[in-house]
C-alpha atoms as a PDB file:
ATOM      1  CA  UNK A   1       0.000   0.000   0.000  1.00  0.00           C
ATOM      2  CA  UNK A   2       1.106   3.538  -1.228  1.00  0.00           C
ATOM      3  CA  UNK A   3      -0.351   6.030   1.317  1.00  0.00           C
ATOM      4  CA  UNK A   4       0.690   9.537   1.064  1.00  0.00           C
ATOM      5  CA  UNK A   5       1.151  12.197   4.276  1.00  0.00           C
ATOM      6  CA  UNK A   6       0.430  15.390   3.022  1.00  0.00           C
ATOM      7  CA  UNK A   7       1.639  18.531   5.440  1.00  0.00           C
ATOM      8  CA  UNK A   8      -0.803  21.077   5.381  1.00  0.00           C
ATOM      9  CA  UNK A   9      -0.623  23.069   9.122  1.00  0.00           C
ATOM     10  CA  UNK A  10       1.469  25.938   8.349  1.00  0.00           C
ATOM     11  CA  UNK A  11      -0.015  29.046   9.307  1.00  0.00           C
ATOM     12  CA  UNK A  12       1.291  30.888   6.326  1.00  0.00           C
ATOM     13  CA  UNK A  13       3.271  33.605   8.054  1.00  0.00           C
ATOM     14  CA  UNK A  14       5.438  34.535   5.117  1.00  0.00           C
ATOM     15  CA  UNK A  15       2.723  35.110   3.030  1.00  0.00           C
ATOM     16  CA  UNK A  16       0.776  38.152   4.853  1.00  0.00           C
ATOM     17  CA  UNK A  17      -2.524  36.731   3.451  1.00  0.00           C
ATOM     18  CA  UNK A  18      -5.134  38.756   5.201  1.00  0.00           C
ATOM     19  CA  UNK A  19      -7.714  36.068   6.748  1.00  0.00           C
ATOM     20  CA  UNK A  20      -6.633  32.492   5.188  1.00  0.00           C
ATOM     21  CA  UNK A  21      -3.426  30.257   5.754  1.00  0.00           C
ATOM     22  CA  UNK A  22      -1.625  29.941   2.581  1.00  0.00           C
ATOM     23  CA  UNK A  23      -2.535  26.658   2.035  1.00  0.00           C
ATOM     24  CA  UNK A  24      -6.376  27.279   1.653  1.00  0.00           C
ATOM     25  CA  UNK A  25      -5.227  30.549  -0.522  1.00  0.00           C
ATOM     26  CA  UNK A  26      -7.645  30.036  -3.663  1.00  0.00           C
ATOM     27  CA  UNK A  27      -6.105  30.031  -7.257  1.00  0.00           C
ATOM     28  CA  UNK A  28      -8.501  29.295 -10.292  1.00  0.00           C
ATOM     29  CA  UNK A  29     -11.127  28.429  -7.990  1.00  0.00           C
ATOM     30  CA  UNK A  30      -9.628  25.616  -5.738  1.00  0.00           C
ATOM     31  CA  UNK A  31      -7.763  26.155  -2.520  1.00  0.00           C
ATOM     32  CA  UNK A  32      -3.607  25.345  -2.918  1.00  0.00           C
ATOM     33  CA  UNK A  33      -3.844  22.817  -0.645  1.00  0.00           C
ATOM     34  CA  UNK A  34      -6.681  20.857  -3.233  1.00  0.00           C
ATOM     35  CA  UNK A  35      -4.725  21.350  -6.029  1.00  0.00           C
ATOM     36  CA  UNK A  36      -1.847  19.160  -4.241  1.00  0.00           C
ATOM     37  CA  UNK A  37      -3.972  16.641  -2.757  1.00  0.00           C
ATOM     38  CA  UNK A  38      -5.620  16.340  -6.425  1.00  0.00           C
ATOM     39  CA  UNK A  39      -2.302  15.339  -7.990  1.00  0.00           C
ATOM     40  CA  UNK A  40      -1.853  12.542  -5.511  1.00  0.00           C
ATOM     41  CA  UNK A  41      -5.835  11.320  -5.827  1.00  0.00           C
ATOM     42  CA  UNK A  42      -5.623  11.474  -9.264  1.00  0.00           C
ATOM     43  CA  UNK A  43      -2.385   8.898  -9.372  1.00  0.00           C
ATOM     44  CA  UNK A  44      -3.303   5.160  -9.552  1.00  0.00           C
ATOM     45  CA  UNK A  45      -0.593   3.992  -7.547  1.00  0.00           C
ATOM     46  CA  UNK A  46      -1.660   6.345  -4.501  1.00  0.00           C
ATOM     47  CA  UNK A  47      -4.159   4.055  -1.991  1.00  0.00           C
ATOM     48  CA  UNK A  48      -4.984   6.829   0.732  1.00  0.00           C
ATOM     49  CA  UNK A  49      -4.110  10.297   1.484  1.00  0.00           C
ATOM     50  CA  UNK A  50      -3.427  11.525   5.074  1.00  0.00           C
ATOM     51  CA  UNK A  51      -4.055  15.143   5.278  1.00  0.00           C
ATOM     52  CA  UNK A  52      -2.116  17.047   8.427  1.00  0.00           C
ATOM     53  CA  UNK A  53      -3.557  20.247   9.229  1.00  0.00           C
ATOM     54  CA  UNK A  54      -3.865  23.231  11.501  1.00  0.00           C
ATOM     55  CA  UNK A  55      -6.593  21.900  14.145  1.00  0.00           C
ATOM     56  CA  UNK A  56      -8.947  24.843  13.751  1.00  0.00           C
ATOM     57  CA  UNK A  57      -9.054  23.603  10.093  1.00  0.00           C
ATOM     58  CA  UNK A  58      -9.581  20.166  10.324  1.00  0.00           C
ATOM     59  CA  UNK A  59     -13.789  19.699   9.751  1.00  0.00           C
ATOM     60  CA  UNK A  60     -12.632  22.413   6.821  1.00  0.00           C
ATOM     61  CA  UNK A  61     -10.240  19.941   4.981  1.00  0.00           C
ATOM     62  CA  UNK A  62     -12.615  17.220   5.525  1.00  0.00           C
ATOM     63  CA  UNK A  63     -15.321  19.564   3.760  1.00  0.00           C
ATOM     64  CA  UNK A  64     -13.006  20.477   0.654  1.00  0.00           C
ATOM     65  CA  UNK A  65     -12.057  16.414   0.788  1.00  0.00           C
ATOM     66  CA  UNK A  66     -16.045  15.723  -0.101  1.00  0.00           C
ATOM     67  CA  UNK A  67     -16.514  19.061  -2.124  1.00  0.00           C
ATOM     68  CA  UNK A  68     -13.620  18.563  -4.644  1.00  0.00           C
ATOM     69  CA  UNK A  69     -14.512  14.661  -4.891  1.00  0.00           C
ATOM     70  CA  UNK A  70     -10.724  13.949  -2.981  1.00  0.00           C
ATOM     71  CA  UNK A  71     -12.076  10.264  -2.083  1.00  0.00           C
ATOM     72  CA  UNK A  72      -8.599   8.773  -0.867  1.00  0.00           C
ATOM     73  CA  UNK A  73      -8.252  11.098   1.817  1.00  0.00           C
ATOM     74  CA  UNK A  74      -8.998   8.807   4.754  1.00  0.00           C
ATOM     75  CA  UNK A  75      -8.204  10.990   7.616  1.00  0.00           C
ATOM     76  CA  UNK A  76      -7.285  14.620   8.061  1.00  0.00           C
ATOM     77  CA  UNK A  77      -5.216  14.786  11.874  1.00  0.00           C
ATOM     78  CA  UNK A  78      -3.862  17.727  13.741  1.00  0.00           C
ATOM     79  CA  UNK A  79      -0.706  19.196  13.430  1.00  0.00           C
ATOM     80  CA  UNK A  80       1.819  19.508  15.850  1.00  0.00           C
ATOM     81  CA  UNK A  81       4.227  22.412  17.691  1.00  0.00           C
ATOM     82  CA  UNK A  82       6.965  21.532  15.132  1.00  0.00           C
ATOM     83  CA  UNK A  83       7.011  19.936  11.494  1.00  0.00           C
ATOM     84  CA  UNK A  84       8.592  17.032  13.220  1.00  0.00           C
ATOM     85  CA  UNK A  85       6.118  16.295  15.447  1.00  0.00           C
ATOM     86  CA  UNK A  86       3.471  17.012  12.461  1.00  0.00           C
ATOM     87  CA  UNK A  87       5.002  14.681  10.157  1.00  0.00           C
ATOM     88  CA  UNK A  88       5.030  12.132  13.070  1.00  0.00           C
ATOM     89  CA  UNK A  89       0.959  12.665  13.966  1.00  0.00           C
ATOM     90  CA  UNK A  90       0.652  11.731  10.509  1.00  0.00           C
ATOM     91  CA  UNK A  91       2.791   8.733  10.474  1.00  0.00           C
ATOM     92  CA  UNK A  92       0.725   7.430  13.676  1.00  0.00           C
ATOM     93  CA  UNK A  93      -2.311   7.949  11.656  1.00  0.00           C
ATOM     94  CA  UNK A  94      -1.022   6.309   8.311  1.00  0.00           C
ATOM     95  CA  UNK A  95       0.187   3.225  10.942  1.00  0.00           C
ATOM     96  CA  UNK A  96      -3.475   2.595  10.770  1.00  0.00           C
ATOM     97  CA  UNK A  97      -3.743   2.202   7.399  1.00  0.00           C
ATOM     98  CA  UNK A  98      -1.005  -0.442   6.916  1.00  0.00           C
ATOM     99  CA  UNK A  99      -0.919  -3.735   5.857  1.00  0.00           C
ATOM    100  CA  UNK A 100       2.789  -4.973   5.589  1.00  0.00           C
ATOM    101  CA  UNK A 101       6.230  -4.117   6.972  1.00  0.00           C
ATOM    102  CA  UNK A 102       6.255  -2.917   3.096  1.00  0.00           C
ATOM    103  CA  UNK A 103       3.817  -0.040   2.611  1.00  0.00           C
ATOM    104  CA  UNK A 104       5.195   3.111   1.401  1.00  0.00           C
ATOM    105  CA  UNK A 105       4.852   6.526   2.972  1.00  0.00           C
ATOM    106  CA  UNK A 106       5.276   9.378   0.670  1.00  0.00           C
ATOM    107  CA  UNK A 107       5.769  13.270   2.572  1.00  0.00           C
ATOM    108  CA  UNK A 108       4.750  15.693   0.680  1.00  0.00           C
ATOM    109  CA  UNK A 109       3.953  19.725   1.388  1.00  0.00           C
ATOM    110  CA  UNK A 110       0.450  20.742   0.943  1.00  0.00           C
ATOM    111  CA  UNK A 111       1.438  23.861  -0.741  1.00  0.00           C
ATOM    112  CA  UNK A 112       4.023  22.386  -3.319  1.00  0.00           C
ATOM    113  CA  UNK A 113       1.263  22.123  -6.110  1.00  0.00           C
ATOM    114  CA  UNK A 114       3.255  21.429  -8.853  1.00  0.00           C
ATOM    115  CA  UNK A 115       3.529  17.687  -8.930  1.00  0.00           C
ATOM    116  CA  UNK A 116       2.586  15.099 -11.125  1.00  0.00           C
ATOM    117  CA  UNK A 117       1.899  11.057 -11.476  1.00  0.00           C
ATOM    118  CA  UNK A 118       5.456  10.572 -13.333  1.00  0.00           C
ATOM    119  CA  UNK A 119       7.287  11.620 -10.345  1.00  0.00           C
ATOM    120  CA  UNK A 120       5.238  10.227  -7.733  1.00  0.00           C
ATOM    121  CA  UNK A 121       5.568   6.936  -9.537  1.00  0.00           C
ATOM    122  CA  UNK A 122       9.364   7.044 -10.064  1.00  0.00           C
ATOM    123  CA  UNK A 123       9.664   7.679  -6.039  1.00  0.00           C
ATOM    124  CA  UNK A 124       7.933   4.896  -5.301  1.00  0.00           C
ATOM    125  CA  UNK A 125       9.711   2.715  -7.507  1.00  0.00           C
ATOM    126  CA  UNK A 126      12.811   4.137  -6.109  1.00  0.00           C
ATOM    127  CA  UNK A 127      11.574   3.203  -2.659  1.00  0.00           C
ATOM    128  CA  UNK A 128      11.041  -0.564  -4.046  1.00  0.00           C
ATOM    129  CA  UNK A 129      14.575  -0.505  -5.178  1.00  0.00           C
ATOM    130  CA  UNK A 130      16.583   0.880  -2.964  1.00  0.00           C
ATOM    131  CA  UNK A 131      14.926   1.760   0.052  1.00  0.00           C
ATOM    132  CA  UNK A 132      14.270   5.333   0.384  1.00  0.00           C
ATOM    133  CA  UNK A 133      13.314   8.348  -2.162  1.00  0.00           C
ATOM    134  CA  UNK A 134      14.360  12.037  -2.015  1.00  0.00           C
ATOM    135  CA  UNK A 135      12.681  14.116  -4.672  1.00  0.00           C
ATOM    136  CA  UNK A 136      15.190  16.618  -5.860  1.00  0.00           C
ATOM    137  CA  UNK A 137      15.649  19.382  -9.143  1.00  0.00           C
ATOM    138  CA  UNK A 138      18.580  20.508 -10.900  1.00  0.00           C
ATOM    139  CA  UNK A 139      19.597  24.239  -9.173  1.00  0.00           C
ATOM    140  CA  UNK A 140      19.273  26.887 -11.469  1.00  0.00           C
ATOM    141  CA  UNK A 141      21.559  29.525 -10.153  1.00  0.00           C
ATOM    142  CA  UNK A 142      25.170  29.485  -8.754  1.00  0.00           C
ATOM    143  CA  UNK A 143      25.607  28.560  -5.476  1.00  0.00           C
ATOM    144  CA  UNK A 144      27.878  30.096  -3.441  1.00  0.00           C
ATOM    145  CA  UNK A 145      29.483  29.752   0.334  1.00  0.00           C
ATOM    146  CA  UNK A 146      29.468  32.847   3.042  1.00  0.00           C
ATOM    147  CA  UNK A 147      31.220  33.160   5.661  1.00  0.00           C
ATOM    148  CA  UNK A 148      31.777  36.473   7.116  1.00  0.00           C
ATOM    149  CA  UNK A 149      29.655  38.167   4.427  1.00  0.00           C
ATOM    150  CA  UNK A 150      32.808  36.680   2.177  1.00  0.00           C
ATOM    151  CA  UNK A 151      32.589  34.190  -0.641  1.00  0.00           C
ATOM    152  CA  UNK A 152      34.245  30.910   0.297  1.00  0.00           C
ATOM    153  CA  UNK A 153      33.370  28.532  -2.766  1.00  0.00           C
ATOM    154  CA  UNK A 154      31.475  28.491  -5.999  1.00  0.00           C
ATOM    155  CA  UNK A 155      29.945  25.287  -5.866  1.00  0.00           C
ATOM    156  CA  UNK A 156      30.155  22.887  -9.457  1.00  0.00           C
ATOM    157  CA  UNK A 157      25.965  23.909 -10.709  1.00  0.00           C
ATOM    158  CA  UNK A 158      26.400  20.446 -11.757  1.00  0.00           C
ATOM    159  CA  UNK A 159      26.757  18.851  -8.516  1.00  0.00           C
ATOM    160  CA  UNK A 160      24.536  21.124  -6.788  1.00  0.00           C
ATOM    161  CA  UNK A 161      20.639  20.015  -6.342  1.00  0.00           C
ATOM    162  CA  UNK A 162      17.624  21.625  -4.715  1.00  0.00           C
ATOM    163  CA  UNK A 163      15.601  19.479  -2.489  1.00  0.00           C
ATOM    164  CA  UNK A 164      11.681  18.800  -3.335  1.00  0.00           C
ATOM    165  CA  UNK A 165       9.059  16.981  -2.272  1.00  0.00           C
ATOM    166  CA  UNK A 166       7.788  14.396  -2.292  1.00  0.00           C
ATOM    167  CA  UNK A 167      10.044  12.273   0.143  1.00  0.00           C
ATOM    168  CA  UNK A 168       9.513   8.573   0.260  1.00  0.00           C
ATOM    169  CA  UNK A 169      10.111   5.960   2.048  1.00  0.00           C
ATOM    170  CA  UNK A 170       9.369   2.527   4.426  1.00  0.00           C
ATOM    171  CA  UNK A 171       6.285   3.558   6.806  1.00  0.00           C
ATOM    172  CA  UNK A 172       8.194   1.353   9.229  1.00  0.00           C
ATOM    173  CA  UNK A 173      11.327   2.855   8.547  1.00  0.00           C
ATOM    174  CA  UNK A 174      10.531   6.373   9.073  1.00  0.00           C
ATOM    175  CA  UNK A 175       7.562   5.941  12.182  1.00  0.00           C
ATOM    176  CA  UNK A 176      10.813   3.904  13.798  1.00  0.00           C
ATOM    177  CA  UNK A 177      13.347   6.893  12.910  1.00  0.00           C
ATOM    178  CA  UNK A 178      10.722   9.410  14.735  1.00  0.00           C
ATOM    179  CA  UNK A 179      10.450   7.314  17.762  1.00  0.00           C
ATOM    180  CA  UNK A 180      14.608   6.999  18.159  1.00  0.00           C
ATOM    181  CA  UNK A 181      14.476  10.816  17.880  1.00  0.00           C
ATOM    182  CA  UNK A 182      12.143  10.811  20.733  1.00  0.00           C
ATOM    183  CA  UNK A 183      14.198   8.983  22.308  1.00  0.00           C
ATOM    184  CA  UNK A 184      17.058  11.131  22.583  1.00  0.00           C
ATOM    185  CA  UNK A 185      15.055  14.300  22.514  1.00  0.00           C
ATOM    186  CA  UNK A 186      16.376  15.859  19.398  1.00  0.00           C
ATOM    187  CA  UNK A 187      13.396  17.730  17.747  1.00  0.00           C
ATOM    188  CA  UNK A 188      14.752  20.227  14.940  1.00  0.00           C
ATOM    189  CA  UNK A 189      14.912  18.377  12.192  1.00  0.00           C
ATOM    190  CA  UNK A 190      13.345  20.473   9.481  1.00  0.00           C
ATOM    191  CA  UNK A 191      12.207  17.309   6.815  1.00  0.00           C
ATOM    192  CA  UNK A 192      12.203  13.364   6.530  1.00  0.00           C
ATOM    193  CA  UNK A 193      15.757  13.642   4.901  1.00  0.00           C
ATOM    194  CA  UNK A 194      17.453  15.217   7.533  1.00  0.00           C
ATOM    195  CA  UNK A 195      16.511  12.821  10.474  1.00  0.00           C
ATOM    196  CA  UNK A 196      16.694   9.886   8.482  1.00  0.00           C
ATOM    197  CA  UNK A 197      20.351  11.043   7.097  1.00  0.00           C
ATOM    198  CA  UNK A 198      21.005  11.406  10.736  1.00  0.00           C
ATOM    199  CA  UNK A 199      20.127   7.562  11.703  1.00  0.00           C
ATOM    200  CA  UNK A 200      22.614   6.749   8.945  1.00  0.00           C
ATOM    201  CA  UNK A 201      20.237   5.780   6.208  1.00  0.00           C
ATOM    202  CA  UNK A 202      22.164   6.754   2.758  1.00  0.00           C
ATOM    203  CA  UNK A 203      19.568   9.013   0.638  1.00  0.00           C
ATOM    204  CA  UNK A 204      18.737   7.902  -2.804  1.00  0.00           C
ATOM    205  CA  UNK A 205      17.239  10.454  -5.427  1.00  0.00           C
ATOM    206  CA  UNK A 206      14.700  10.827  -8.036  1.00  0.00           C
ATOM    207  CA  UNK A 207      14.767  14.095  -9.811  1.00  0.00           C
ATOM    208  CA  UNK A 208      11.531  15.952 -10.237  1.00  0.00           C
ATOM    209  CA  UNK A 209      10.101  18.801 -12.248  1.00  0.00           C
ATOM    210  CA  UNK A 210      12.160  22.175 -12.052  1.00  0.00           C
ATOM    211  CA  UNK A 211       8.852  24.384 -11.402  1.00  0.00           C
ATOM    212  CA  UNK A 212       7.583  22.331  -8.298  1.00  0.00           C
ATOM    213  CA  UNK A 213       7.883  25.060  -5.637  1.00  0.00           C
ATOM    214  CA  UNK A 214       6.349  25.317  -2.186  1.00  0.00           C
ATOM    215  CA  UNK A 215       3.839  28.563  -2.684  1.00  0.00           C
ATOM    216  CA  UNK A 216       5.278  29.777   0.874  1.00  0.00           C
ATOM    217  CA  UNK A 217       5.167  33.788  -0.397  1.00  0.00           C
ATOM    218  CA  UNK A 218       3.276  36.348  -2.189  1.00  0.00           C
ATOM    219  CA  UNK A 219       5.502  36.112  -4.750  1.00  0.00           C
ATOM    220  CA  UNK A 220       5.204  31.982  -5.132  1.00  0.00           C
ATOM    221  CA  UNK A 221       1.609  32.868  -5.024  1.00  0.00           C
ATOM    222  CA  UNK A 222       1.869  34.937  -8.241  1.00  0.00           C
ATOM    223  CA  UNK A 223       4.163  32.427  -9.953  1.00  0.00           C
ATOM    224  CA  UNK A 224       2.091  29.500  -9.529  1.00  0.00           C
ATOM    225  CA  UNK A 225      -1.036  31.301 -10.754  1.00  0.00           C
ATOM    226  CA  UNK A 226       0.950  32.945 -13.297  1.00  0.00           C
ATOM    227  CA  UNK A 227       1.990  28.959 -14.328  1.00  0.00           C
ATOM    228  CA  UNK A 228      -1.890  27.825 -14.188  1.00  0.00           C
ATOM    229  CA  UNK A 229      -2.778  30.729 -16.370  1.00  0.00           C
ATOM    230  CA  UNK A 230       0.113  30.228 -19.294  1.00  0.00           C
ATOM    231  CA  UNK A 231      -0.660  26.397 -19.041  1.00  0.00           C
ATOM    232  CA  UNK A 232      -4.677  27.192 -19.530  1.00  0.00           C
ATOM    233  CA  UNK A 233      -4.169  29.481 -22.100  1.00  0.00           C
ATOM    234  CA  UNK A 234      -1.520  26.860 -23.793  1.00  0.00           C
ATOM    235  CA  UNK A 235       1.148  29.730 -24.030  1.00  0.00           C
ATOM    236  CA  UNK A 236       4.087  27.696 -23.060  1.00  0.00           C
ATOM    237  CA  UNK A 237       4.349  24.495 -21.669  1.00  0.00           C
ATOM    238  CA  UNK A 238       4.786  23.731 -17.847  1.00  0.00           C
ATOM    239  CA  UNK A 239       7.017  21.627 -17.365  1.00  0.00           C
END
């Protein structure tokens, strides 16, 4: 079983929106956050969707679930003080769900919109081959390394990747990580990769679409409509 935990309890500070979190910001008539969840529904290889949300929202998602037709979301659970413990609320819930040490849990952000089937698929095929899957996409710009407001390095572009989303792996395997990190106490680990990196798991990679942002500020906002409206009107294609 393919069940995917989709993050959706920020509370949108970056984005100044005047009454809604940014992930319940419409764009061509459908909240962000339905425009991810529809890219995972509308995959075959997806079973169920767990939705995590701010708590104050939670009889909202499950209104937009039946409203938009979003059928494999199964549960919709409460966030937590942290992304960590978020991620891990939605792990216990998709531990519900499962029906072999092999299910696959795919994280994903509710506001990274731009996804599609092909890249959901190759993650979980990654998964089935070597254990884990980190979505990543080529960096466009030069990276460089500060230190004392001083460059240090340019990086090789070529050997320099942004990280994306989704990131997939074992349910097991990551609901196991979370509970050795409660075990020590060690909370700040800002994504999946990170804290399973840190338990020594060696990160494998599927590289995603370019444009698949996470609409975190006004100016994401505008791109990702701005992408929606060139792709409706057929002006160039989104890829």
């Amino acid at each position: 079983m393919n069940i995917a935990v989709i993050f959706a309890g920020g509370t949108g500070q970056r984005m100044n929106s005047v009454s809604l979190p940014k992930q319940f910001l419409i764009v061509h008539g459908k909240p962000i956050l339905v425009h991810t969840v529809s890219k995972f529904q509308e995959c075959n290889q997806i079973d169920k969707i767990v939705i995590v949300s701010l708590k104050d929202y939670i009889d909202y998602v499950y209104d937009l679930a039946k409203k938009f037709d979003l059928s494999k979301v199964v549960s919709v659970v409460a966030g937590g003080t942290t992304g960590q413990e978020s991620i891990y609320n939605g792990l216990v819930e998709a531990k519900k769900y499962a029906t072999s040490n092999k299910d696959i849990v795919l994280v994903h952000d509710g506001v990274r919109p731009i996804i599609d089937s092909e890249t959901i698929i190759n993650n979980i095929n990654c998964v089935k081959e070597n254990g884990n899957s980190i979505t990543i996409a080529k960096s466009q710009e030069t990276v460089l390394i500060i230190e004392n407001n001083n460059v240090q390095a340019v990086e090789d572009r070529s050997k320099c990747f942004m990280g994306r989303a989704p990131q997939c792996f074992y349910l097991d395997d990551l609901y196991n990580a979370h509970l050795e990190a409660k075990k020590i106490n060690k909370n700040d680990f800002i994504d999946s990769a990170m804290l399973m990196k840190h338990f020594g798991h060696t990160l494998h990679t599927v590289l995603g679409p370019s444009n698949n942002i996470k609409v975190t500020t006004p100016l994401d906002y505008f791109m990702f409509k701005a992408m929606l409206d060139a792709k409706e009107s057929e002006q160039i294609k989104v890829v």
